[in-house]
N, C-alpha and C. Protein backbone atom coordinates (compact mmCIF):
# COMPACT_ATOMS: atom_id res chain seq x y z
N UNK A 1 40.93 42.32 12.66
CA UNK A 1 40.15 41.09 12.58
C UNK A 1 38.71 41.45 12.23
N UNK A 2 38.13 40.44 11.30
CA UNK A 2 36.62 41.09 11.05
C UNK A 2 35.68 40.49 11.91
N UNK A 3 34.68 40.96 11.91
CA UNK A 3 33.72 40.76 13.12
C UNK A 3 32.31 39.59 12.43
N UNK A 4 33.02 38.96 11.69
CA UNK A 4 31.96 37.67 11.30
C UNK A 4 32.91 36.61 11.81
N UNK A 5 32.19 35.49 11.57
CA UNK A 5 32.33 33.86 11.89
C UNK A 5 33.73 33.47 11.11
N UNK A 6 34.15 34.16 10.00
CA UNK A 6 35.25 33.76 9.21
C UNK A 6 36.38 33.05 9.45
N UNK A 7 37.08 33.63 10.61
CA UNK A 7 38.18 33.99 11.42
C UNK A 7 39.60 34.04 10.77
N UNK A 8 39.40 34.55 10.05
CA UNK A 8 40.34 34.68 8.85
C UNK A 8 40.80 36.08 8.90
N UNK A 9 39.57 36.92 8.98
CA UNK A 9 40.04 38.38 9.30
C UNK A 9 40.65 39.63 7.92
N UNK A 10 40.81 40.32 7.87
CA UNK A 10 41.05 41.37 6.48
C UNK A 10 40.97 40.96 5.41
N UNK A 11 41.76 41.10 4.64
CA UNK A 11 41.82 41.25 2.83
C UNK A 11 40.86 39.63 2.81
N UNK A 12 41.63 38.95 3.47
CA UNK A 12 41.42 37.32 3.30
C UNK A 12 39.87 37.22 3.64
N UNK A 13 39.22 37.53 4.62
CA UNK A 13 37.69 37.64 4.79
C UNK A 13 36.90 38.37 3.42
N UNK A 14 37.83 38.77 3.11
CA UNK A 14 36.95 39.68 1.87
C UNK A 14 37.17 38.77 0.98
N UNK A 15 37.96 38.03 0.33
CA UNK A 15 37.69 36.93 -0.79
C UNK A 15 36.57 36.00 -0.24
N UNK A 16 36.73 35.91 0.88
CA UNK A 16 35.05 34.44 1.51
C UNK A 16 34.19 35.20 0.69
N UNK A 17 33.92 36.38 1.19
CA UNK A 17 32.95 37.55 1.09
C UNK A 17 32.20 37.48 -0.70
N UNK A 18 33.39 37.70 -1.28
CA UNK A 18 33.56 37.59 -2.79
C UNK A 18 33.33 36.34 -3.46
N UNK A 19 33.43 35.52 -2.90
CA UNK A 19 33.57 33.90 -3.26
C UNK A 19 32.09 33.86 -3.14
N UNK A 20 31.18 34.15 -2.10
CA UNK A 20 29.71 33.49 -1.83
C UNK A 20 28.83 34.37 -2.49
N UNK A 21 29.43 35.60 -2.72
CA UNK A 21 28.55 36.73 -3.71
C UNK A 21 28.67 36.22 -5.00
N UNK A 22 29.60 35.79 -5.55
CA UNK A 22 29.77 35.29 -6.90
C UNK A 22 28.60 34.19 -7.21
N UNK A 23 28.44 33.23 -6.01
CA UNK A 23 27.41 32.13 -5.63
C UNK A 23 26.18 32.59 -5.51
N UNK A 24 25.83 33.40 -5.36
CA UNK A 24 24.50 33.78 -4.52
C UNK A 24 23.62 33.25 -5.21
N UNK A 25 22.31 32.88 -4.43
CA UNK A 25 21.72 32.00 -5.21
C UNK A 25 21.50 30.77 -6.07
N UNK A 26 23.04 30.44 -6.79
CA UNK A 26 23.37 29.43 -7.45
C UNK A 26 22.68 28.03 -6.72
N UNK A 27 22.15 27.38 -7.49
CA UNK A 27 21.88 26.17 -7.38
C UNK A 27 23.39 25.35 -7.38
N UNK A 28 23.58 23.88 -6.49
CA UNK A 28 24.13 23.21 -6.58
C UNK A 28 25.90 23.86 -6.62
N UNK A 29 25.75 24.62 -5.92
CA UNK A 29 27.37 25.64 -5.97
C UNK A 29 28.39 25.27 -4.57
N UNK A 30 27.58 24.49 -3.97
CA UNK A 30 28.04 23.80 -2.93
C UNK A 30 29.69 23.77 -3.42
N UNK A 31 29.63 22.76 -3.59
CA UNK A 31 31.20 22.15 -4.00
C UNK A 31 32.29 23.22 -4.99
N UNK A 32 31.66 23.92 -5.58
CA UNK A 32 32.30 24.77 -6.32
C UNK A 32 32.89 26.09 -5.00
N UNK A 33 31.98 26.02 -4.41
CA UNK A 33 32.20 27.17 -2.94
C UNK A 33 33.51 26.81 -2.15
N UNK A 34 33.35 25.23 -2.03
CA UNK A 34 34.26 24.71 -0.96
C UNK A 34 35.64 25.06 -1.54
N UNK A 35 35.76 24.70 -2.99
CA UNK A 35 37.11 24.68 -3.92
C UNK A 35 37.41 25.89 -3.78
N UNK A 36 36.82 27.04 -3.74
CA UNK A 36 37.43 28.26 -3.95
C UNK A 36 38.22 28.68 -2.65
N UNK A 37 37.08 28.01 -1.62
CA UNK A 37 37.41 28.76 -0.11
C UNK A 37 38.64 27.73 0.15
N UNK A 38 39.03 26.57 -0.61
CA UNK A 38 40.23 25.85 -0.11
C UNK A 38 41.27 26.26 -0.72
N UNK A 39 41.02 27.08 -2.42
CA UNK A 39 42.28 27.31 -3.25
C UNK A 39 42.95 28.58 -2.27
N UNK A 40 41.95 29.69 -1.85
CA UNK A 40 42.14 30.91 -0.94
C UNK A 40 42.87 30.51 0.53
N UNK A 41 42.20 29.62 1.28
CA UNK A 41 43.01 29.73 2.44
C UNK A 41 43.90 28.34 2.49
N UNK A 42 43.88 27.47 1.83
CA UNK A 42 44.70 26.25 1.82
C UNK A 42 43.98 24.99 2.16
N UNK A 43 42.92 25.48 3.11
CA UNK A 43 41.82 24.23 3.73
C UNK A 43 40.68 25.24 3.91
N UNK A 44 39.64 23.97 4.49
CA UNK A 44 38.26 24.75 4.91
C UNK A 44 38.34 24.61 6.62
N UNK A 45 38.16 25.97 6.83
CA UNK A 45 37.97 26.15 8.30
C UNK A 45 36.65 26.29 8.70
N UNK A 46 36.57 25.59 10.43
CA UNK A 46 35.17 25.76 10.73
C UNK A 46 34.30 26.76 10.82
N UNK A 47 35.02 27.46 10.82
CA UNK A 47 34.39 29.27 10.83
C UNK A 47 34.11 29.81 9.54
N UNK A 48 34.65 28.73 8.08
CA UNK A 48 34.35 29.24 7.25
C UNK A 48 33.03 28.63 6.69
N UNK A 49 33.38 27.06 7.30
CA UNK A 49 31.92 26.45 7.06
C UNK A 49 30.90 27.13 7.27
N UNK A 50 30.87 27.43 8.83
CA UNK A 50 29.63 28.31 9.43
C UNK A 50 29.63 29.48 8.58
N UNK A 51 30.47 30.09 7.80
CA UNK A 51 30.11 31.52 6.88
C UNK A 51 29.49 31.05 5.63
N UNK A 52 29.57 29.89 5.70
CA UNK A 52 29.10 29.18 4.02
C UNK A 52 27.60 29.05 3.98
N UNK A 53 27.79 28.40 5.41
CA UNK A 53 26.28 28.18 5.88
C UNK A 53 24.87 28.95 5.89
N UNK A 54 25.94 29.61 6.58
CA UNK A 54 24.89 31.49 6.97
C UNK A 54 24.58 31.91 5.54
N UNK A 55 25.31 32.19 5.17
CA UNK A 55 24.94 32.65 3.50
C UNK A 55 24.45 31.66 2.56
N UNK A 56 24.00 30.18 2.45
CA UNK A 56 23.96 29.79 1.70
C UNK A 56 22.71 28.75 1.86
N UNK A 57 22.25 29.21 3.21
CA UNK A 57 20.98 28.32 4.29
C UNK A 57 21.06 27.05 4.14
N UNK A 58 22.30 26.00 3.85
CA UNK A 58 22.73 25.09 4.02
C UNK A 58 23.24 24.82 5.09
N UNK A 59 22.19 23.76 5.69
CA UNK A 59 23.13 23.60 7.22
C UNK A 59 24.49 23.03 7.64
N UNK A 60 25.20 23.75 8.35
CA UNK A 60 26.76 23.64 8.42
C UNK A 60 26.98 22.16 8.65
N UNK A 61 25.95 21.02 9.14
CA UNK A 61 26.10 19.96 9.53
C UNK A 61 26.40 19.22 7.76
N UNK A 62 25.53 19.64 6.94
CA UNK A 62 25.46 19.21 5.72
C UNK A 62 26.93 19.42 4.28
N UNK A 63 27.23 20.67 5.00
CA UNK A 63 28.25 21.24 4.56
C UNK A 63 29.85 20.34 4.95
N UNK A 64 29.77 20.07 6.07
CA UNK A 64 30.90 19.07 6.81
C UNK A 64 30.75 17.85 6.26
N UNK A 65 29.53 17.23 6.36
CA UNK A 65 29.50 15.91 5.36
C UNK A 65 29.75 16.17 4.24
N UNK A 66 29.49 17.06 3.01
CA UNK A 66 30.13 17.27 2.08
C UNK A 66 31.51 17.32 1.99
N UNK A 67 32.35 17.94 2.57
CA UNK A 67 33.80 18.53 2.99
C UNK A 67 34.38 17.03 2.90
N UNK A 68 33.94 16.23 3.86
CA UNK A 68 34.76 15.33 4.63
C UNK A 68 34.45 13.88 3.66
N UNK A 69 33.58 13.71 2.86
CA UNK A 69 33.08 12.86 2.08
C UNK A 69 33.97 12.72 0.90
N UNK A 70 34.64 14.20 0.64
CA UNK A 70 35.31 14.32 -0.82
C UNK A 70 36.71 14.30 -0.26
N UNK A 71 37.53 13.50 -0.56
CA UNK A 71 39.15 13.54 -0.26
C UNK A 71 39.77 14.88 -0.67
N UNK A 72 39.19 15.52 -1.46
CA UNK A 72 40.13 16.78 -1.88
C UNK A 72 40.24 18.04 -0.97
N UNK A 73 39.10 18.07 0.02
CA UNK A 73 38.69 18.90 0.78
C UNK A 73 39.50 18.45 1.88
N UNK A 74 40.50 19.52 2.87
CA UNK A 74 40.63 19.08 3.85
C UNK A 74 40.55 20.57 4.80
N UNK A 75 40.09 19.80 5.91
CA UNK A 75 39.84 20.76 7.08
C UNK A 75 40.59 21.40 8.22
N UNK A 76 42.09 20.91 8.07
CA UNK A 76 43.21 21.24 8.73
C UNK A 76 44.38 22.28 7.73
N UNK A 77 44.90 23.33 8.34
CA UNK A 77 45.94 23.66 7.38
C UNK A 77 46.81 22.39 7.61
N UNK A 78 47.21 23.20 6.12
CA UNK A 78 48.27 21.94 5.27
C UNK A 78 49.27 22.50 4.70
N UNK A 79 50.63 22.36 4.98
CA UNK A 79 51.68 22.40 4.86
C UNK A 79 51.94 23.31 3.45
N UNK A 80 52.74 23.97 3.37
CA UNK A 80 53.24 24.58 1.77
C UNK A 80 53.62 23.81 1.08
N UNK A 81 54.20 22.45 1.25
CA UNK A 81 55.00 21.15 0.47
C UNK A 81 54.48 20.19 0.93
N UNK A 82 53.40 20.01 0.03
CA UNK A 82 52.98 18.17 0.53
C UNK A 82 53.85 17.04 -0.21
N UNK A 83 53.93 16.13 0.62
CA UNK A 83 55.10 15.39 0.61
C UNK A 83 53.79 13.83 0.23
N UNK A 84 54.21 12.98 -0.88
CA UNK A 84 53.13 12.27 -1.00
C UNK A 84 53.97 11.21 -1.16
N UNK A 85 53.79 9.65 -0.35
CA UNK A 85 54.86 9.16 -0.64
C UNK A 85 53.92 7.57 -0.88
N UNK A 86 54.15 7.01 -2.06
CA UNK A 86 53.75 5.71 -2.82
C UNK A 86 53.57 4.62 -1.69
N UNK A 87 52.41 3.99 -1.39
CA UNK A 87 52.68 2.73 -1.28
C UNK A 87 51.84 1.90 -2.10
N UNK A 88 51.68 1.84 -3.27
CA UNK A 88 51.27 0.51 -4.05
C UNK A 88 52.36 -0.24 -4.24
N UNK A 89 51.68 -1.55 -5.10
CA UNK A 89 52.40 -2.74 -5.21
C UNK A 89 53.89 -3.08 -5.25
N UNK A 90 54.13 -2.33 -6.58
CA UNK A 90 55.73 -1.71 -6.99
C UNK A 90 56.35 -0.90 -5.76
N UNK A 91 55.93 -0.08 -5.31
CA UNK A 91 56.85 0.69 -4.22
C UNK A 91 56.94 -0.35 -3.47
N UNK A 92 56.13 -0.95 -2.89
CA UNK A 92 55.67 -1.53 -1.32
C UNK A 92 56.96 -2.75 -1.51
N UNK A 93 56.98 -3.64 -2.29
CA UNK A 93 57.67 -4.32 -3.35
C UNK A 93 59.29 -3.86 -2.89
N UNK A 94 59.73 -2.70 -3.43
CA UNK A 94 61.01 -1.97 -3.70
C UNK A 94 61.29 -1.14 -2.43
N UNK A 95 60.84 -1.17 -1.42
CA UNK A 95 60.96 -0.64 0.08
C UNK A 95 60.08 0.46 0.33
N UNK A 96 59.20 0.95 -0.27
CA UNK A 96 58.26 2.09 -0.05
C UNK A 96 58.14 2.38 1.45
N UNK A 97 57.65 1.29 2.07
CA UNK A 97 57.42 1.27 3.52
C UNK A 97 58.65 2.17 4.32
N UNK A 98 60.15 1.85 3.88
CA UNK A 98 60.74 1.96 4.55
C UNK A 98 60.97 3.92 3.82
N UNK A 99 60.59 3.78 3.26
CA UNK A 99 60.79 5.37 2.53
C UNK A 99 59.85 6.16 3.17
N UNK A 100 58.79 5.87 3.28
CA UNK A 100 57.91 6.31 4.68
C UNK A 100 58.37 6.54 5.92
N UNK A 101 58.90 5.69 6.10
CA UNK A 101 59.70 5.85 7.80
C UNK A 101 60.53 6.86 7.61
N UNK A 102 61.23 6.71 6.73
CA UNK A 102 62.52 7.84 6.54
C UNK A 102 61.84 9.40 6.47
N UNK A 103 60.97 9.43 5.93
CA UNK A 103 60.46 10.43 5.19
C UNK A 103 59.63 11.25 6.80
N UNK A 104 59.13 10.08 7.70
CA UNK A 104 57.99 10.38 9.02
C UNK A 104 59.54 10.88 9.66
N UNK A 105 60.43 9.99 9.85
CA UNK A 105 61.72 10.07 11.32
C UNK A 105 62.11 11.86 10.35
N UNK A 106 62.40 12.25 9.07
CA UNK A 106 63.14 13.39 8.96
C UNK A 106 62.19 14.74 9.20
N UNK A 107 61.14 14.37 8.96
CA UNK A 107 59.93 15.87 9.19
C UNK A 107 59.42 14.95 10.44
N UNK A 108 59.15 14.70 11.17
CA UNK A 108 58.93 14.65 12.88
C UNK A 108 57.47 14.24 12.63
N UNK A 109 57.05 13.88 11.66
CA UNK A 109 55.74 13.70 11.92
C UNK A 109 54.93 12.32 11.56
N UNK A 110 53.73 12.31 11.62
CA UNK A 110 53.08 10.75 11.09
C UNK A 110 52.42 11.30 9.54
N UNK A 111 51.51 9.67 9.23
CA UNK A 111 50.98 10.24 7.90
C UNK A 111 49.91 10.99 8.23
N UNK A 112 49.77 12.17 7.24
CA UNK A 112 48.22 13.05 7.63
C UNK A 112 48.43 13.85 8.50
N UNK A 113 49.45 14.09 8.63
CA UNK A 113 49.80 15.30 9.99
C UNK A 113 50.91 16.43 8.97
N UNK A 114 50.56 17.51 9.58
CA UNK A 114 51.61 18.59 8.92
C UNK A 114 52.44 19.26 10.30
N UNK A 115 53.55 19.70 9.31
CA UNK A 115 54.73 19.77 10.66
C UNK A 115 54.10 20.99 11.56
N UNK A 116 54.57 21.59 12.40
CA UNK A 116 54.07 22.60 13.06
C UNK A 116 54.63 24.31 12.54
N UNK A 117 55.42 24.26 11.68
CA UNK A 117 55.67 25.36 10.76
C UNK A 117 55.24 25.27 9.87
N UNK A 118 54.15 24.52 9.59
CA UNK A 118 53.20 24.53 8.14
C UNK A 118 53.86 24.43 7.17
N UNK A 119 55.45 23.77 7.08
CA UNK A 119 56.35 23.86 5.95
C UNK A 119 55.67 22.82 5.18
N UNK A 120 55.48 21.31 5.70
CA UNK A 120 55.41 20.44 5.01
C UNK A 120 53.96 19.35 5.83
N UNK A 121 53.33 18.47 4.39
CA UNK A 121 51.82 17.89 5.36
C UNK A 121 52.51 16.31 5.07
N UNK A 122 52.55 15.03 5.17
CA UNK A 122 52.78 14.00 4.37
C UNK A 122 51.40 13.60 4.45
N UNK A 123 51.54 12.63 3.40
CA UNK A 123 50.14 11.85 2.87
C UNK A 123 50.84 10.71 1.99
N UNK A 124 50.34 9.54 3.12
CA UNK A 124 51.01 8.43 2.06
C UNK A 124 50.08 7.96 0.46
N UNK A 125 50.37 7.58 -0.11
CA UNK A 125 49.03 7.33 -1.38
C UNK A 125 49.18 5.70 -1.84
N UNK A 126 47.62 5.52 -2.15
CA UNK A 126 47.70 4.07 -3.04
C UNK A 126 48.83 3.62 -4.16
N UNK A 127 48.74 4.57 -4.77
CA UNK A 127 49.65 4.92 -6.24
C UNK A 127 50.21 6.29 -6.71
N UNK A 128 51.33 6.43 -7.19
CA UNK A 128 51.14 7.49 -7.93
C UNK A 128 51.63 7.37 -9.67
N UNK A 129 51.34 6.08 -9.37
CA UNK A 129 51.22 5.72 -11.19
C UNK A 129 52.69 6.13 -12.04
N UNK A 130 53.73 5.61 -11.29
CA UNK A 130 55.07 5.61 -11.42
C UNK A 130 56.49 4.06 -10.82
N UNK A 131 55.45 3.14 -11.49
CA UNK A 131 56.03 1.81 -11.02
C UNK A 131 57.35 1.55 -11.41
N UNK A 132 57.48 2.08 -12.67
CA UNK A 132 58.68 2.14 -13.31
C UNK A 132 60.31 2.82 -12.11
N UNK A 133 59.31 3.77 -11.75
CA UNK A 133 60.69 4.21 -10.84
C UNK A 133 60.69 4.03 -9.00
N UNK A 134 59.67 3.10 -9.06
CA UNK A 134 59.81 2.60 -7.48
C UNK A 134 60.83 2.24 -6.99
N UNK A 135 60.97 2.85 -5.72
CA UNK A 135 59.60 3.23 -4.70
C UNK A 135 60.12 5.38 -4.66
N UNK A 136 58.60 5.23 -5.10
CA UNK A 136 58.55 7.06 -5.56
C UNK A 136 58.23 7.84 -4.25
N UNK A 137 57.91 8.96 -4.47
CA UNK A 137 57.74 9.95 -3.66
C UNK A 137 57.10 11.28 -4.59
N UNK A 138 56.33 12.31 -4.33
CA UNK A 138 56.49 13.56 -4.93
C UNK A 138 55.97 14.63 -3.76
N UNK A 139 56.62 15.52 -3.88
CA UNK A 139 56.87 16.44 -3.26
C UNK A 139 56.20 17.98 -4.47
N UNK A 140 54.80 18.35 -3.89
CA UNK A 140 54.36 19.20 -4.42
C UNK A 140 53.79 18.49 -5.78
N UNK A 141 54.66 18.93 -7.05
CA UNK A 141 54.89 18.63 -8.48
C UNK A 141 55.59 17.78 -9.07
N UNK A 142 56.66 17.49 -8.23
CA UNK A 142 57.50 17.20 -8.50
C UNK A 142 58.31 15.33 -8.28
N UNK A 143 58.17 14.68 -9.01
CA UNK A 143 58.38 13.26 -8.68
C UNK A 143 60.22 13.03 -8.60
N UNK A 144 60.12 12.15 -7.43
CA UNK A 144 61.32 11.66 -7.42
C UNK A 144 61.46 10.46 -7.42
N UNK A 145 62.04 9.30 -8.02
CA UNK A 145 61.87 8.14 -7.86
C UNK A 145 62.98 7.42 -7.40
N UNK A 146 62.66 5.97 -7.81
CA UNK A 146 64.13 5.33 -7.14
C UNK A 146 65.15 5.84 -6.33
N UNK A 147 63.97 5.79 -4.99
CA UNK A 147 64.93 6.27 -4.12
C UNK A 147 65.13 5.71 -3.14
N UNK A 148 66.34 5.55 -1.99
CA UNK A 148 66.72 5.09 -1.12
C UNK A 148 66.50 6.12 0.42
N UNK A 149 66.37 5.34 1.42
CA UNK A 149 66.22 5.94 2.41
C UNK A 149 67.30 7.33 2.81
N UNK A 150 68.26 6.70 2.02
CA UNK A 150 69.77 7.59 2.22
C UNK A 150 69.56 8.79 1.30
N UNK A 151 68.61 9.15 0.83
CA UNK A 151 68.36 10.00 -0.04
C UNK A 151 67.35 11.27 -0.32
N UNK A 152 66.51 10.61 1.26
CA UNK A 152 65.24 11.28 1.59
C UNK A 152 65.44 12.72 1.61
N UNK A 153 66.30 12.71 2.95
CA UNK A 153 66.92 13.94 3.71
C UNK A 153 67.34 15.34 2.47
N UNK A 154 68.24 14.62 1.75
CA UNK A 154 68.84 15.47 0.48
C UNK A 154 67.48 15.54 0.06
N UNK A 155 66.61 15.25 -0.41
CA UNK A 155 65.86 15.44 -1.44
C UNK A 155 64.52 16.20 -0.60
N UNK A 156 64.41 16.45 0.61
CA UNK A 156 62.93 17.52 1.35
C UNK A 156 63.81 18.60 1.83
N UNK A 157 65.42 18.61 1.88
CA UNK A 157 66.26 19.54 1.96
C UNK A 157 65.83 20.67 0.99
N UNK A 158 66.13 19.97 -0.59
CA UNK A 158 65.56 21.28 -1.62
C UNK A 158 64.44 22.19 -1.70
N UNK A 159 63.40 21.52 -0.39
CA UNK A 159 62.09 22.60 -0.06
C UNK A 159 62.26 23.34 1.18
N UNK A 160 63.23 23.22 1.55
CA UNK A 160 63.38 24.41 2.89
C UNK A 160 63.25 25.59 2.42
């Protein structure tokens, strides 16, 4: 384990390391910092904030409002398979709601929560700009549509 704020620890502390040296100095690198340290560990951790901070004399308070302001940034690990499941008009319409339920009752969890084996995060969404095949779902990359509750199970099966 390394002996900074990181808590990330070996090889992985050394990309933070690498990530803010690449920055140094940079004007306005804020956000470009956060993306890297989220593509590397999956989210931004508080320990990484505070390493962002330290190195970047941006106060960690300022840094969190940034983080938490931008939807793309999130501060919890997050699942290997995010599971994103439609509720606009068309889904909501074609049972979306109930594809949600199915989708919360088969991974044990609510929306915005990831399971406790980090397999999978859900996140319900406004749209995913697939009305045609409501009520959708995508999983990672990958869209599935017109689907039925009876169908969920089979279909988050193929990401085990």
């Amino acid at each position: 384990m390394c002996e900074c704020a990181c808590g990330n620890g070996g090889a992985k502390h050394h990309e933070l390391e690498e990530i803010l040296a690449r920055h140094k100095g940079e004007r306005g690198a804020l956000i470009p910092i956060l993306q890297e340290v989220q593509d590397v560990y999956g989210y931004i951790s508080q320990d990484a904030i505070k390493e962002i901070a330290k190195e970047t004399k941006v106060p960690a308070t300022d840094i969190f409002g940034v983080a938490t302001f931008y939807a793309q940034f999130h501060l919890k690990p997050r699942g290997r398979h995010v599971v994103r499941v439609c509720q606009g008009t068309a889904c909501h319409v074609r049972g979306g709601a109930k594809i949600l339920a199915e989708v919360e009752k088969q991974l044990g969890i609510q929306p915005g929560e990831t399971t406790e084996d980090l397999r999978y995060t859900l996140e319900p969404v406004a749209c995913l700009g697939c009305c045609g095949l409501a009520p959708v779902m995508m999983v990672d990359e990958d869209t599935h549509g017109r689907l039925t509750a009876d169908n969920v199970a089979e279909i988050l099966a193929r990401y085990e």
